[in-house]
N, C-alpha and C. Protein backbone atom coordinates (compact mmCIF):
# COMPACT_ATOMS: atom_id res chain seq x y z
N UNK A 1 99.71 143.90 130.33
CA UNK A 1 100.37 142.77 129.71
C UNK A 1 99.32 142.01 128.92
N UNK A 2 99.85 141.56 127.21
CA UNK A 2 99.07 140.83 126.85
C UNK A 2 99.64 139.65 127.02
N UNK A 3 98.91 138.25 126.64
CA UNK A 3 99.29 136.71 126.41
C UNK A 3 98.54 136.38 125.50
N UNK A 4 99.56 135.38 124.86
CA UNK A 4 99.19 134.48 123.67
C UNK A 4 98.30 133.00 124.95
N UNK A 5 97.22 133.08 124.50
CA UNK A 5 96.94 131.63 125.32
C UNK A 5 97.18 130.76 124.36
N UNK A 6 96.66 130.54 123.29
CA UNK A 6 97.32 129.26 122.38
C UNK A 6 97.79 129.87 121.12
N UNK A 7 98.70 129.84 120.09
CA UNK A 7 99.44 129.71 119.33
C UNK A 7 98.50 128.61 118.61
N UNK A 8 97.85 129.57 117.42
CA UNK A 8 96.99 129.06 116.51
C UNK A 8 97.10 130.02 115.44
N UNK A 9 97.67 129.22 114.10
CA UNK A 9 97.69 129.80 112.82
C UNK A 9 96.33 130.19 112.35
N UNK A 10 96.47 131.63 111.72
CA UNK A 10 94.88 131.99 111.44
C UNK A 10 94.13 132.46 112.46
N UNK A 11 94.31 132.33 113.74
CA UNK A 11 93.49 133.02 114.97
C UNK A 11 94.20 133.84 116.21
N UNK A 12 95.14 134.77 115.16
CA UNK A 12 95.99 135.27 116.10
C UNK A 12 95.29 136.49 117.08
N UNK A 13 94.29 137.06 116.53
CA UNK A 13 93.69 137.69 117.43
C UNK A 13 92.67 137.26 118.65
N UNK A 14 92.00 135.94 117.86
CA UNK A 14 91.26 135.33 118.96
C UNK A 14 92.08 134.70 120.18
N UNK A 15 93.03 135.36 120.08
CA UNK A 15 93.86 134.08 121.49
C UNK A 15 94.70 134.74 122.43
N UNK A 16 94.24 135.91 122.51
CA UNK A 16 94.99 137.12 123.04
C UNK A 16 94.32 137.70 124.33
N UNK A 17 94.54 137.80 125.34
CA UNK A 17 94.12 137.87 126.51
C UNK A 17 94.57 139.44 126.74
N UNK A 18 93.99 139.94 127.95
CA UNK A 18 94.60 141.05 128.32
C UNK A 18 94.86 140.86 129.29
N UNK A 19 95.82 140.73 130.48
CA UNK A 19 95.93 140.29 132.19
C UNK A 19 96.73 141.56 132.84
N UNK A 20 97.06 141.22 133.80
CA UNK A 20 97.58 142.09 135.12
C UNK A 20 98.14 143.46 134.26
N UNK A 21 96.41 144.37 133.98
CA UNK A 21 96.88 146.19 134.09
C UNK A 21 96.90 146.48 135.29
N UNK A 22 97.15 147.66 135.16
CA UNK A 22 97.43 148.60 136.41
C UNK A 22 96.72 149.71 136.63
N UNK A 23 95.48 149.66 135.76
CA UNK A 23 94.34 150.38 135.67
C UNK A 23 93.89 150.42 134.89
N UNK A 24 92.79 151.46 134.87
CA UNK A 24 91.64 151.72 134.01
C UNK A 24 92.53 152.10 132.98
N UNK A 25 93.20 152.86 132.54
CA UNK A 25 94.07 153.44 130.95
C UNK A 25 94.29 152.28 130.35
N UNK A 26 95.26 151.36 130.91
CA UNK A 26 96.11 150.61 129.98
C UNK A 26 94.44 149.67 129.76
N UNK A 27 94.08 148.93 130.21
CA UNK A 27 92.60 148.23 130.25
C UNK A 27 91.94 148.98 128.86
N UNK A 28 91.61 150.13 128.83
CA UNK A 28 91.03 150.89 127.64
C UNK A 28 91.83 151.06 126.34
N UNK A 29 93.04 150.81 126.66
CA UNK A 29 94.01 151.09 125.59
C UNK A 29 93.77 149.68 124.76
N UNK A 30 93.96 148.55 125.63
CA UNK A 30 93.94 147.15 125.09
C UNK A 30 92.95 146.91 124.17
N UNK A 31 91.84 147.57 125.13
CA UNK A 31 90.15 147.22 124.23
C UNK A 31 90.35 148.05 123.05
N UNK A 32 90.67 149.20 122.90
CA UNK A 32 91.11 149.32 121.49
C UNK A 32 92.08 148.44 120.66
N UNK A 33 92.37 148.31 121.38
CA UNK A 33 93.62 147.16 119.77
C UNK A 33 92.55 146.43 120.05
N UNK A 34 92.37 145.58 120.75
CA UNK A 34 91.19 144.50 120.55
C UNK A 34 90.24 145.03 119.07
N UNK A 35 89.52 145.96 119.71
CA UNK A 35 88.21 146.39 118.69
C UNK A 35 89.04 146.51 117.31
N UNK A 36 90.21 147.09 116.92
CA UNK A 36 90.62 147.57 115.60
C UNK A 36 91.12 146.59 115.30
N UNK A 37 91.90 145.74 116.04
CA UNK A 37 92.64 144.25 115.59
C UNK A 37 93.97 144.76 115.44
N UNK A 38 94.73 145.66 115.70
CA UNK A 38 95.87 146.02 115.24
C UNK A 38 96.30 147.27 116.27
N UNK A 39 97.59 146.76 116.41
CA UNK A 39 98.32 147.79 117.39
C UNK A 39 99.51 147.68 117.97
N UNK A 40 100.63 148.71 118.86
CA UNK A 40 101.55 148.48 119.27
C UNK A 40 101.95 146.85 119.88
N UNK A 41 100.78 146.51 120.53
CA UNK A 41 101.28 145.21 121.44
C UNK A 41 100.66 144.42 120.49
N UNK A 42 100.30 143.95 119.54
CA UNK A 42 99.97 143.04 118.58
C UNK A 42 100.84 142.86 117.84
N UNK A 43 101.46 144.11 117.23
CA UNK A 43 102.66 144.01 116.50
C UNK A 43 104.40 143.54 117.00
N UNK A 44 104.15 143.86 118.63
CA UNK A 44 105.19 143.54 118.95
C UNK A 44 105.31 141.89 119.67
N UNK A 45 103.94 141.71 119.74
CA UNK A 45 103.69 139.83 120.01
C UNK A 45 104.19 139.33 118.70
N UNK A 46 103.75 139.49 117.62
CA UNK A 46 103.80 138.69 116.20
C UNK A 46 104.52 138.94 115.39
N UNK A 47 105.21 140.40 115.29
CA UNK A 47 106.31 140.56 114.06
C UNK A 47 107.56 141.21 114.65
N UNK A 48 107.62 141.88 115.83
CA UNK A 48 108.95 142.74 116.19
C UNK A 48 109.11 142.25 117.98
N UNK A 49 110.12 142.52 118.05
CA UNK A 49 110.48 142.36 119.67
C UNK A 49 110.55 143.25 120.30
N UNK A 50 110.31 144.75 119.86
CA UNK A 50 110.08 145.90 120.14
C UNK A 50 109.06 147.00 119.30
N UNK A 51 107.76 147.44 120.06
CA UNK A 51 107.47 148.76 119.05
C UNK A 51 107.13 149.59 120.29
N UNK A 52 107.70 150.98 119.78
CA UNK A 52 107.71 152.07 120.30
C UNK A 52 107.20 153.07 120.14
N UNK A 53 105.88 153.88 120.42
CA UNK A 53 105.55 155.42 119.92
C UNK A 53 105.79 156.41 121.03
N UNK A 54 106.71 157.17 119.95
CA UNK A 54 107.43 158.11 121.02
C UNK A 54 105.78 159.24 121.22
N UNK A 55 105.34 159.55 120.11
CA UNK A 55 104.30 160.36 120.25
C UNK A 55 103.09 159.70 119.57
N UNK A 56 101.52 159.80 119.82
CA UNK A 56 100.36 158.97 119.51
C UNK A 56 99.76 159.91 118.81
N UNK A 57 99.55 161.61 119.35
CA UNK A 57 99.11 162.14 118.18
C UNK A 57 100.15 162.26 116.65
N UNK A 58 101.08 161.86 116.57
CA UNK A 58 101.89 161.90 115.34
C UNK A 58 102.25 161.09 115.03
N UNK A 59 101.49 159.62 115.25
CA UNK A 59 102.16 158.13 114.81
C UNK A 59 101.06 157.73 113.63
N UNK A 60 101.93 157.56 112.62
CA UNK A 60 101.08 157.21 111.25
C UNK A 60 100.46 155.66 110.91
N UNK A 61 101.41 154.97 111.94
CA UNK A 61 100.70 153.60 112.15
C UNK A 61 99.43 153.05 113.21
N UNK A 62 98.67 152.18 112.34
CA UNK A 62 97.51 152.60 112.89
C UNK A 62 96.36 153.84 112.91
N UNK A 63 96.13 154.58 112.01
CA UNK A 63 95.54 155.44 112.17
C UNK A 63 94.20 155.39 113.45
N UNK A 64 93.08 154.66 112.78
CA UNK A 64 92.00 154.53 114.04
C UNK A 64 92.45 154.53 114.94
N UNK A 65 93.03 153.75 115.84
CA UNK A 65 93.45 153.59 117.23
C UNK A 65 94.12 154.35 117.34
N UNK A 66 95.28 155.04 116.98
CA UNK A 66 95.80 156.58 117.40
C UNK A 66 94.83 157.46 117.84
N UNK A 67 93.76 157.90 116.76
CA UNK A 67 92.78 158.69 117.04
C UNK A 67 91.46 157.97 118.60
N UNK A 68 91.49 157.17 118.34
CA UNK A 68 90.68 156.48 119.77
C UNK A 68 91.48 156.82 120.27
N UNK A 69 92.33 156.33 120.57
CA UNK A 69 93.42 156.34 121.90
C UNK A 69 93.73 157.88 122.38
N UNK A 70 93.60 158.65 121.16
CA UNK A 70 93.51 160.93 121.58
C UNK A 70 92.38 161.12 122.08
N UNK A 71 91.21 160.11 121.81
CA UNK A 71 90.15 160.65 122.35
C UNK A 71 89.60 160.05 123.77
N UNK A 72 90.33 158.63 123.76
CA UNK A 72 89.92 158.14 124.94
C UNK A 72 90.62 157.75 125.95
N UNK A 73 91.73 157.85 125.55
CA UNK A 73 92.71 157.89 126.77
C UNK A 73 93.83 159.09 127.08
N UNK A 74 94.30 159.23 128.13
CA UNK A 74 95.34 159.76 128.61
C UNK A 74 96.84 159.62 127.61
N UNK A 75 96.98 158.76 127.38
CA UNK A 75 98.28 157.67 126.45
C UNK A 75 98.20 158.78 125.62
N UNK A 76 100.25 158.85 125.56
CA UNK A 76 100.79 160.00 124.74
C UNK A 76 102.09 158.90 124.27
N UNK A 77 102.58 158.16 124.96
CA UNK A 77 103.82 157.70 124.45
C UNK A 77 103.63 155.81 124.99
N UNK A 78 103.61 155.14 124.17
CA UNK A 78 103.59 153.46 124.05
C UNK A 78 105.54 152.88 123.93
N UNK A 79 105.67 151.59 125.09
CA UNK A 79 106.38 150.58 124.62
C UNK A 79 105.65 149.46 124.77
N UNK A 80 105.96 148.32 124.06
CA UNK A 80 105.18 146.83 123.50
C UNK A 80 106.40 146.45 123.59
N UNK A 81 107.00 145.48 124.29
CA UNK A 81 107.76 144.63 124.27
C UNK A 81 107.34 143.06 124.30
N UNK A 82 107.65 142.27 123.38
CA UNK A 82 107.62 140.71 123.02
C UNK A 82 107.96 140.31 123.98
N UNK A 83 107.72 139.20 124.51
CA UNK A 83 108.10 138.30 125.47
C UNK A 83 108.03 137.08 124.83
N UNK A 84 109.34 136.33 124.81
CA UNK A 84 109.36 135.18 124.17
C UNK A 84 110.82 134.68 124.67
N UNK A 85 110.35 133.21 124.36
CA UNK A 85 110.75 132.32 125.32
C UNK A 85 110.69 130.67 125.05
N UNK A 86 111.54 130.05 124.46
CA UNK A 86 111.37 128.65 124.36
C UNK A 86 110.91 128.62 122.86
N UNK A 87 111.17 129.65 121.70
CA UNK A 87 110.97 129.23 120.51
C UNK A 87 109.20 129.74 120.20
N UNK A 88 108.81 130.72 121.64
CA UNK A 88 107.07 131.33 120.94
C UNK A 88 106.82 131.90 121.72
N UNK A 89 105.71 132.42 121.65
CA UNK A 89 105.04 134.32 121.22
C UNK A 89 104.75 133.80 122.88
N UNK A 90 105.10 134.63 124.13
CA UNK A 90 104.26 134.20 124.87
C UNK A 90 102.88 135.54 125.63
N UNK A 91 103.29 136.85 125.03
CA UNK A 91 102.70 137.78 125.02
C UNK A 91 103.62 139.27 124.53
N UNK A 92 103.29 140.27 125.35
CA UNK A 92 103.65 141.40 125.37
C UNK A 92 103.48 142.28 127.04
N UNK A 93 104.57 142.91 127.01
CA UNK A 93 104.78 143.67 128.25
C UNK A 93 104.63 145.37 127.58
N UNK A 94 103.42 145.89 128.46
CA UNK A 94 103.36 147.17 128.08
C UNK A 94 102.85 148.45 128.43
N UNK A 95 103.85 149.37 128.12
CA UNK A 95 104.17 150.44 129.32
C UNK A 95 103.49 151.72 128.72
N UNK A 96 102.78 152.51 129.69
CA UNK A 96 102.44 154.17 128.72
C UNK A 96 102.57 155.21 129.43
N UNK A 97 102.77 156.19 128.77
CA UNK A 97 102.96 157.92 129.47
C UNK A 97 101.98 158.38 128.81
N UNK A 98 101.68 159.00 129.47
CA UNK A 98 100.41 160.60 129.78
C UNK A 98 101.72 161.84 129.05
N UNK A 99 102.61 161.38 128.66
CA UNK A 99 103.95 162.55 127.70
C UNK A 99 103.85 162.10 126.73
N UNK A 100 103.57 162.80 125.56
CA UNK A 100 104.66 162.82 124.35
C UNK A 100 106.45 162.31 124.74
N UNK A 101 107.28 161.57 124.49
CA UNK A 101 108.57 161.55 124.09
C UNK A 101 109.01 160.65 126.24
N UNK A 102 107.79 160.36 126.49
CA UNK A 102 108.03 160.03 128.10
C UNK A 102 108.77 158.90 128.54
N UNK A 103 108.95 158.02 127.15
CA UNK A 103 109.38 157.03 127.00
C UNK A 103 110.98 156.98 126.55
N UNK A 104 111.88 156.85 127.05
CA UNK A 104 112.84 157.38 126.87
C UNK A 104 114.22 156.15 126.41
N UNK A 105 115.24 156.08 126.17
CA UNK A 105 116.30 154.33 125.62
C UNK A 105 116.43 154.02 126.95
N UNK A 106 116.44 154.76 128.45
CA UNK A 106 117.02 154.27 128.97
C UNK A 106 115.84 153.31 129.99
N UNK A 107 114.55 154.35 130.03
CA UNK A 107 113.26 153.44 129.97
C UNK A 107 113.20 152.02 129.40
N UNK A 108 113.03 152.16 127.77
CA UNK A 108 112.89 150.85 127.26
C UNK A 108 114.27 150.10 127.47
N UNK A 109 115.58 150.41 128.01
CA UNK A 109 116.72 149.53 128.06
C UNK A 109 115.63 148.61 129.54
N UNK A 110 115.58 149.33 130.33
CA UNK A 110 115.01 148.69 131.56
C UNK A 110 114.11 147.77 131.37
N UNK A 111 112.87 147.99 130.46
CA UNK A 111 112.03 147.29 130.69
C UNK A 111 111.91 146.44 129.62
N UNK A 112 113.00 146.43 129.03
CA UNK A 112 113.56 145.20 128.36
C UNK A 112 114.14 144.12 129.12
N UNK A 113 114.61 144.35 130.07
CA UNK A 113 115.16 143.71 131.02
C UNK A 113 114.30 142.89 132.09
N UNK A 114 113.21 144.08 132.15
CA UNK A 114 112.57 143.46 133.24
C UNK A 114 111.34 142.26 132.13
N UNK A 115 110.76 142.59 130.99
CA UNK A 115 110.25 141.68 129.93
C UNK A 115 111.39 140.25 129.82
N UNK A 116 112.55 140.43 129.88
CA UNK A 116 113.27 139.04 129.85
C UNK A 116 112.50 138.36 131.14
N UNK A 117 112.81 139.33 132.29
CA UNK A 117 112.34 138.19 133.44
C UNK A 117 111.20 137.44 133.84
N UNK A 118 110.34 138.34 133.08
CA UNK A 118 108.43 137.98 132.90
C UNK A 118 108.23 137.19 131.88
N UNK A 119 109.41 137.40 130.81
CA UNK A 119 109.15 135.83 130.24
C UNK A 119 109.46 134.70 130.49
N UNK A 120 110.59 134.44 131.16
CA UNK A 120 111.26 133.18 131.62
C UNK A 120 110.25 132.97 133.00
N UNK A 121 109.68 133.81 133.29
CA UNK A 121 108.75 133.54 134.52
C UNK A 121 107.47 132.89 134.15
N UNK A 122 107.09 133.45 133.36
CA UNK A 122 105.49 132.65 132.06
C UNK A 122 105.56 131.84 131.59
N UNK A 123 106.79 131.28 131.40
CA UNK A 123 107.38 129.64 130.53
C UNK A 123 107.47 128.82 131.50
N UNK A 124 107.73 129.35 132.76
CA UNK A 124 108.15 128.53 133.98
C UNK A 124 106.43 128.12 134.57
N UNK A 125 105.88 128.72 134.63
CA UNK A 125 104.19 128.81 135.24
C UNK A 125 103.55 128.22 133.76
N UNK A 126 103.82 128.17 132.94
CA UNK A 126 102.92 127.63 132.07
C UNK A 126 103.37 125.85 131.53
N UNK A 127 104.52 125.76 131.86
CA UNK A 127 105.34 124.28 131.98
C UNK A 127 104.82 124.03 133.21
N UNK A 128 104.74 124.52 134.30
CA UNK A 128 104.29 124.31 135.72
C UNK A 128 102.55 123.75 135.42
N UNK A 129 101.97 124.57 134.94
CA UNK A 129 100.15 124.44 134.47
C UNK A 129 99.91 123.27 133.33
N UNK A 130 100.87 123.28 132.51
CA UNK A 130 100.59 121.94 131.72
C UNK A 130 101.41 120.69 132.20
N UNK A 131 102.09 120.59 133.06
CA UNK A 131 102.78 119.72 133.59
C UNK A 131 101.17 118.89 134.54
N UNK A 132 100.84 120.02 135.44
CA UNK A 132 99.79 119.62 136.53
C UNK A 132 98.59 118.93 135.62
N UNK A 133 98.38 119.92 134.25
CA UNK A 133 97.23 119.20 133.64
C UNK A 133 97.17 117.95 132.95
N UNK A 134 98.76 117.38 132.96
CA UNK A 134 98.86 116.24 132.53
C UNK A 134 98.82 115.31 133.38
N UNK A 135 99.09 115.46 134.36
CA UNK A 135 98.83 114.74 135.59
C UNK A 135 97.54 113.92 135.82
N UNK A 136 96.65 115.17 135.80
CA UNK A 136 95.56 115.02 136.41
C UNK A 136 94.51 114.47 135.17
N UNK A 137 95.06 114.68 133.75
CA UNK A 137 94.29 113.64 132.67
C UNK A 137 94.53 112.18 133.20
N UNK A 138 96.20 111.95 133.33
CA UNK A 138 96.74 110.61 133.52
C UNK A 138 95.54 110.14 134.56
N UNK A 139 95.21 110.89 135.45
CA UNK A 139 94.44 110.24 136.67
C UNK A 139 93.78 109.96 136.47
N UNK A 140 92.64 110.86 135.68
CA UNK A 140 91.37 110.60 135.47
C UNK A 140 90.99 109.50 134.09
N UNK A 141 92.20 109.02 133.24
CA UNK A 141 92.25 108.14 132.47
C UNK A 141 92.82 106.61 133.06
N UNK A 142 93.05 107.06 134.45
CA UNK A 142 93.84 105.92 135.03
C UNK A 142 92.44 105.38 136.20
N UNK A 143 91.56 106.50 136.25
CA UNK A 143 90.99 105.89 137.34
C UNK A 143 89.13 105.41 136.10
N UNK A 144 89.17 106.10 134.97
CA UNK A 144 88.30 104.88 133.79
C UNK A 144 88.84 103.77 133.87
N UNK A 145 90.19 104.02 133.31
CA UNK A 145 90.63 102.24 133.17
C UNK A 145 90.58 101.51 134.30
N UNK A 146 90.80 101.54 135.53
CA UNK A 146 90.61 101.04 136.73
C UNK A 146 88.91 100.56 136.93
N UNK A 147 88.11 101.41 136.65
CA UNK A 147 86.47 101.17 137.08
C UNK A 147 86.38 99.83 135.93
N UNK A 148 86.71 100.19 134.44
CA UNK A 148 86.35 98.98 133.53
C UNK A 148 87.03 97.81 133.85
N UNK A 149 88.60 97.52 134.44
CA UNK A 149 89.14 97.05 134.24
C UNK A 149 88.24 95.90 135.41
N UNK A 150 87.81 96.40 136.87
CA UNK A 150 87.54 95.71 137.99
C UNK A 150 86.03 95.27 137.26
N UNK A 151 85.27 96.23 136.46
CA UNK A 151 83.44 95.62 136.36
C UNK A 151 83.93 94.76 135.33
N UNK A 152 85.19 94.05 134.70
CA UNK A 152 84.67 93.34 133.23
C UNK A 152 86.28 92.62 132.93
N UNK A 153 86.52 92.49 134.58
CA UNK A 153 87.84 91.95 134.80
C UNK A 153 88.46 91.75 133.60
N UNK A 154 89.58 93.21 133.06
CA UNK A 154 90.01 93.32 131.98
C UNK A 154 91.58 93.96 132.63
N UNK A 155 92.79 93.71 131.64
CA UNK A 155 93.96 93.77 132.35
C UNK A 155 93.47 96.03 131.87
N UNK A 156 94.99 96.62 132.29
CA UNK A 156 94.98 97.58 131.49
C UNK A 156 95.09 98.09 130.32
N UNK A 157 95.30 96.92 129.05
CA UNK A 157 95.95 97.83 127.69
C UNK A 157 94.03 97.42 127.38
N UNK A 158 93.53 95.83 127.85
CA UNK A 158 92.57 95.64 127.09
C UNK A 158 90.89 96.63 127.33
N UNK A 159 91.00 97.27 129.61
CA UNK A 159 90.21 98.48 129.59
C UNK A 159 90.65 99.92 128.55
N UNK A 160 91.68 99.85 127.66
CA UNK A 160 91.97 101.13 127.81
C UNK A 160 90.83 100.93 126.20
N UNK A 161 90.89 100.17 125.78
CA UNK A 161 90.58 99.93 124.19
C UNK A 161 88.96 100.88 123.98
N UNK A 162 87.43 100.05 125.02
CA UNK A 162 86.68 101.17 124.89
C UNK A 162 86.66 102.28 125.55
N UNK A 163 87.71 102.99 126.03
CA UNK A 163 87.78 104.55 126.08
C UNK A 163 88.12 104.94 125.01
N UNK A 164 88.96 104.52 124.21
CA UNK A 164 89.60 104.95 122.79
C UNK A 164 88.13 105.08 121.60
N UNK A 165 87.67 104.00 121.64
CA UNK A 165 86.94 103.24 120.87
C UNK A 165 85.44 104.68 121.08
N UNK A 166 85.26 104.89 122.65
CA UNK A 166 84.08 105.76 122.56
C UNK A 166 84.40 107.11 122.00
N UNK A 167 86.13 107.45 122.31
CA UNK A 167 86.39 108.51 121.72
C UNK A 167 86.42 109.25 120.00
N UNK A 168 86.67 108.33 119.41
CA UNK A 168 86.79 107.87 117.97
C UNK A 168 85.40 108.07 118.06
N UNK A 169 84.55 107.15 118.26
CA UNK A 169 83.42 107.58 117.58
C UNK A 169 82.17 108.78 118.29
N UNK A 170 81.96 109.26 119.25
CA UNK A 170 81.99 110.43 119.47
C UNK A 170 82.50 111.62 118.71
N UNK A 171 83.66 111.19 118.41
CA UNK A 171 84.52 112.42 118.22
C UNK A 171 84.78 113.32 119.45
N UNK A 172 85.18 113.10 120.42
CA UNK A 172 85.76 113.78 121.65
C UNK A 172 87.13 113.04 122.23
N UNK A 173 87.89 114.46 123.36
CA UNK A 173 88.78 113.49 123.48
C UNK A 173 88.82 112.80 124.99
N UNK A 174 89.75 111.70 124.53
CA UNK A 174 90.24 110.68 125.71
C UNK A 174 89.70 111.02 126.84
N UNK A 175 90.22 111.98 127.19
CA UNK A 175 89.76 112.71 128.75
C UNK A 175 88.81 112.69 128.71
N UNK A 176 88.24 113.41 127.98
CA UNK A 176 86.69 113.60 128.09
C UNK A 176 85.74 112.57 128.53
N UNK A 177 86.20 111.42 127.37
CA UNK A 177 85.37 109.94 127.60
C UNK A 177 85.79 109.45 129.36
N UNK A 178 87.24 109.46 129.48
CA UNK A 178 87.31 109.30 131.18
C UNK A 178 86.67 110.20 131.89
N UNK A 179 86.88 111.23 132.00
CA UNK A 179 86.31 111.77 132.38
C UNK A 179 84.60 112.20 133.51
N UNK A 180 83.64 111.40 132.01
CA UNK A 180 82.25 110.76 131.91
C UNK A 180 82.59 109.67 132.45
N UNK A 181 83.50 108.67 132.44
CA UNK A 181 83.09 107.52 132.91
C UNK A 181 83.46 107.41 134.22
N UNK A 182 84.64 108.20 134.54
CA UNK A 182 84.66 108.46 135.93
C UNK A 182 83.75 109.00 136.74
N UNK A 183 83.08 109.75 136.50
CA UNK A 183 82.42 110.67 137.03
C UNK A 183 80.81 109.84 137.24
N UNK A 184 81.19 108.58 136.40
CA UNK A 184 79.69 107.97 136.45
C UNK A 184 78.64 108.74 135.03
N UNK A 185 79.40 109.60 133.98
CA UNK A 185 78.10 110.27 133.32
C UNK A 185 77.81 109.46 132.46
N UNK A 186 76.69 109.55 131.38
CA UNK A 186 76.47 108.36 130.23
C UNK A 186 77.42 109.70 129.31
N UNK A 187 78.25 108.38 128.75
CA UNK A 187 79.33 108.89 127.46
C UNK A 187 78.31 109.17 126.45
N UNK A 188 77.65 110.33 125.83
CA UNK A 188 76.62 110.10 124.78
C UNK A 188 77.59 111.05 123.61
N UNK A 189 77.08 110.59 122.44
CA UNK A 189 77.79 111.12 121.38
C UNK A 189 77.25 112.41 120.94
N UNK A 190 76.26 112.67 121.50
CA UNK A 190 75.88 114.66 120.51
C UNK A 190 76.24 115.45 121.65
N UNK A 191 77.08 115.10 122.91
CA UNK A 191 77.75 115.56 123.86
C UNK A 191 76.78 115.92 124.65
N UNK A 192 75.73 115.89 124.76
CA UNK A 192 74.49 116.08 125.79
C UNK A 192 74.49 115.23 126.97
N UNK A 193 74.45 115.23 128.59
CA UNK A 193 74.09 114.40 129.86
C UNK A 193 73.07 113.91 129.71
């Protein structure tokens, strides 16, 4: 399985993870699309909701990585299924045979099915992960404003002003400046302790 970690115009390859294979093949298969930049599960993250090679020595797309993939892997037959969910890319689900033609409609009917459920499952855990990480900014921006507010007896809108104020000119964000000040670090601006 691949994942989109962030959805960034212009850096669609830099943001592409490879997670839970099931071995050494699919792992080697990935690092090729990686290395060439182009491939079944790239194409089916960013332009199709399905790509399929029934056969790898006779697939005209992609040339390089066909030929890597004859020489270095087992992989005779690819599905790339999109996973998406909530209006974006959230990766690709993807399956291979050691056959020519191994991949079959009633195969990809299935694991089309089972890609619906791994996506609504990745939207759910990743609303779950940015939910928690908002939390825990709030805290750590709640417990700056708290330290300034008690050393310089200031209500909360008027501590919140130099966290803003160090952020702006730093150039870093919010958190960050709480962060440092929670933590006791000196807020320095070329980002150095």
């Amino acid at each position: 399985m691949t994942l989109v970690r962030r959805s960034r115009p212009g850096h669609r390859l830099d943001n592409l993870e490879s997670v839970a294979t099931t071995g050494a093949v699919p792992r080697r298969f990935d690092a090729l699309q990686h290395h060439y930049g182009e491939g079944p599960c790239f194409d089916a993250i960013w332009f199709r909701q399905t790509v399929r090679i029934d056969d790898v020595g006779s697939e005209a797309r992609w040339p390089r990585l066909m030929a890597a993939a004859l020489e270095q892997t087992p992989v005779r037959s690819v599905l790339s299924i999109q996973l998406y969910t909530d209006g974006q890319e959230l990766g690709a689900l993807n399956l291979f045979s050691d056959n020519a033609g191994g991949i079959d409609d009633e195969t990809e009917e299935q694991a089309f099915n089972l890609a619906t459920h791994a996506a609504i499952a990745l939207s759910s855990a990743r609303r779950g992960e940015q939910f928690s990480s908002a939390l825990a900014s709030r805290d750590l921006i709640g417990q700056a404003k708290g330290m300034i507010m008690e050393r310089f007896d200031l209500d909360a809108i008027a501590a919140f002003r130099p966290i803003r104020t160090l952020s702006q000119e730093m150039n870093v964000p919010v958190i960050e400046v709480a962060r440092r000040l929670a933590l006791r670090e000196q807020p320095v601006a070329d980002g150095k302790e």
